[in-house]
C-alpha atoms as a PDB file:
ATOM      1  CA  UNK A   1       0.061  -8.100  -4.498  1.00  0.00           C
ATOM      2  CA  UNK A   2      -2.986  -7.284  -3.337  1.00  0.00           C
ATOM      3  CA  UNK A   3      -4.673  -3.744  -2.297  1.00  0.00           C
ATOM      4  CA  UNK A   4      -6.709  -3.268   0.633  1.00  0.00           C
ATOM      5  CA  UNK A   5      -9.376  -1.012   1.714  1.00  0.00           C
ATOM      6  CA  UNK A   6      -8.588   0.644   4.867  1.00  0.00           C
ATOM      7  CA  UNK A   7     -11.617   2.278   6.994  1.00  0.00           C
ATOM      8  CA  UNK A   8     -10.758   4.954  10.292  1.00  0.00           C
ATOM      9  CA  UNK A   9     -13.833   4.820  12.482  1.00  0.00           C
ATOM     10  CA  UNK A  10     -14.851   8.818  13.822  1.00  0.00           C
ATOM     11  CA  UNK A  11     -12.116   8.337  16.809  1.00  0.00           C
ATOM     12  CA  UNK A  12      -9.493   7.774  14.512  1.00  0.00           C
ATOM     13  CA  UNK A  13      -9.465   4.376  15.129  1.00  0.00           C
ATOM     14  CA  UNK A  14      -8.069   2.084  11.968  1.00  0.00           C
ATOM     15  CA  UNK A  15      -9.343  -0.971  11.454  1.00  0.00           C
ATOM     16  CA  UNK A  16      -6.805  -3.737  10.017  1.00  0.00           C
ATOM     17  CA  UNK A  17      -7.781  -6.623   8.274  1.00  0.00           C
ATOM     18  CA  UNK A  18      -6.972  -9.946   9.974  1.00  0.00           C
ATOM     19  CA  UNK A  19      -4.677 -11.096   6.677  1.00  0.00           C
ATOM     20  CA  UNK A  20      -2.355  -7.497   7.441  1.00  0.00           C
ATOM     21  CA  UNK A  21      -2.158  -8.452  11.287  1.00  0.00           C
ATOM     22  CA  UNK A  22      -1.310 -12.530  10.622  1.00  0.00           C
ATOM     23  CA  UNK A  23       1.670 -10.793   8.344  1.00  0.00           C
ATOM     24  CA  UNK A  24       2.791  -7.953  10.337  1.00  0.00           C
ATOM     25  CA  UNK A  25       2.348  -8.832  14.023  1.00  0.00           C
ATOM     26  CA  UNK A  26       0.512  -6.373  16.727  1.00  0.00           C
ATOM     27  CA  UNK A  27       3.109  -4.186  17.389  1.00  0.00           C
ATOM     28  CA  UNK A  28       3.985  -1.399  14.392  1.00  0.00           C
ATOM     29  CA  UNK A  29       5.733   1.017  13.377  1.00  0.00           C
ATOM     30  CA  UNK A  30       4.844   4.089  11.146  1.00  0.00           C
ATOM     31  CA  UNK A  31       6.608   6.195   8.631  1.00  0.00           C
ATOM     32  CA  UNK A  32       4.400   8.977   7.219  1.00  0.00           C
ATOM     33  CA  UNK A  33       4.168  12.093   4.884  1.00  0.00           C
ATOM     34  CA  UNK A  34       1.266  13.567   3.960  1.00  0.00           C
ATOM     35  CA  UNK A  35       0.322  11.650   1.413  1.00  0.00           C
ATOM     36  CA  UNK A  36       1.183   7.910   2.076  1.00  0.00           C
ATOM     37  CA  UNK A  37       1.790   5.802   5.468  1.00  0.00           C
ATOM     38  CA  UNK A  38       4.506   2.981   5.522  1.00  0.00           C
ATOM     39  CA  UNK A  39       3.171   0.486   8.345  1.00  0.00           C
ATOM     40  CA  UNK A  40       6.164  -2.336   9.210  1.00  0.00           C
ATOM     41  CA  UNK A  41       6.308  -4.928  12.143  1.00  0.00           C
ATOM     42  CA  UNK A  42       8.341  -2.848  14.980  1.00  0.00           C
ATOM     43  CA  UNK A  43      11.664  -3.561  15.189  1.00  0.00           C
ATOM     44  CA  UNK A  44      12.126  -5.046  11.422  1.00  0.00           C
ATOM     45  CA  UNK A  45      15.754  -3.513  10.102  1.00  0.00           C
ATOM     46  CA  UNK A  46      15.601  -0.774   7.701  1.00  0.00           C
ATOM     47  CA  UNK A  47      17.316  -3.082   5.033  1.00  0.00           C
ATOM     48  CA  UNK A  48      14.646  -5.346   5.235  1.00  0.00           C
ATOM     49  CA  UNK A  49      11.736  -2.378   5.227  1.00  0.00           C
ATOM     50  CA  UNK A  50      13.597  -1.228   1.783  1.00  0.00           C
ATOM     51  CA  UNK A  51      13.655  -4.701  -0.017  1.00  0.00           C
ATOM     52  CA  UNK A  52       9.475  -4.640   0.711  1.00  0.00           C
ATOM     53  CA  UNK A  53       9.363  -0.783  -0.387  1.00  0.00           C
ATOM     54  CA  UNK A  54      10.684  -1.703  -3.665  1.00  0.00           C
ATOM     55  CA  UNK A  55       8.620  -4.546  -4.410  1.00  0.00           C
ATOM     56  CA  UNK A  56       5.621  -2.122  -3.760  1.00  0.00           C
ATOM     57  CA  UNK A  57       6.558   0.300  -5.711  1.00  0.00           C
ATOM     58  CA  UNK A  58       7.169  -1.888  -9.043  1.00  0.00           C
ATOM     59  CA  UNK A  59       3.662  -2.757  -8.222  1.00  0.00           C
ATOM     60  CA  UNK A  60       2.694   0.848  -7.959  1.00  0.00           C
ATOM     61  CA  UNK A  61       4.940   1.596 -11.590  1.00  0.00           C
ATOM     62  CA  UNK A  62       3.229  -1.518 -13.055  1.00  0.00           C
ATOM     63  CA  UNK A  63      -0.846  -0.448 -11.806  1.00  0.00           C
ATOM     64  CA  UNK A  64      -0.061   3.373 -12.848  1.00  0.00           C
ATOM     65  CA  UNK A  65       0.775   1.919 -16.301  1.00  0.00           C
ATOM     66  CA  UNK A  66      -2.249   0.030 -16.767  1.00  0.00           C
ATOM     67  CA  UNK A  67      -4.369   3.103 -15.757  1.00  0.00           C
ATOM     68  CA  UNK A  68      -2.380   4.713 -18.302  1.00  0.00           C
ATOM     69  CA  UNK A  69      -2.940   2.377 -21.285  1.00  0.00           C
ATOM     70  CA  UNK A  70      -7.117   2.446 -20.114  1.00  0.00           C
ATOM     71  CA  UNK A  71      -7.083   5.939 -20.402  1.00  0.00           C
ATOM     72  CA  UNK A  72      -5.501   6.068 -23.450  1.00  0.00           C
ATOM     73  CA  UNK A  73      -8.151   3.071 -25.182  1.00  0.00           C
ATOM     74  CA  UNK A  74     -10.990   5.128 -23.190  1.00  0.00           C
ATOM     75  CA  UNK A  75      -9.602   8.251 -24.838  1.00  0.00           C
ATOM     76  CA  UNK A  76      -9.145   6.879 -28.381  1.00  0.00           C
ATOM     77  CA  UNK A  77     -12.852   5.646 -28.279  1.00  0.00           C
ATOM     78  CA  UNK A  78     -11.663   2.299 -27.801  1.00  0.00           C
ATOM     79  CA  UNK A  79     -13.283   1.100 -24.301  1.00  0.00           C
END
């Protein structure tokens, strides 16, 4: 899985890289709070949105682990 960096230009204005628009298409979709932004090819069924949601978030359980187990060797003195 792989993480991109995202940049919003001063009108608001996000720039996608060209790997995120070959996958997802032109025409989007948004589901938002205020701390994260789901982004999904319009029109793709909810079911499907899901199955991609949880493969993201094992990623997301997996990464926070690893940040864990660094903190915990930087903490111990072992970096």
């Amino acid at each position: 899985m792989v993480k991109f960096k995202l940049k919003m230009n001063r009108f608001g204005q996000l720039y996608m890289p060209v790997e995120l628009r070959k996958e997802l298409g032109m025409k989007l979709e948004a589901i938002a709070n205020v701390r994260a932004v789901l982004i999904f090819p319009k029109g793709l069924k909810a079911s499907d949105v899901l199955k991609s949601v949880k493969v993201i978030v094992a990623d997301l359980k997996h990464r926070a682990q690893l940040e864990e187990s660094h903190e915990e060797t930087c903490k111990n003195g072992k970096n």
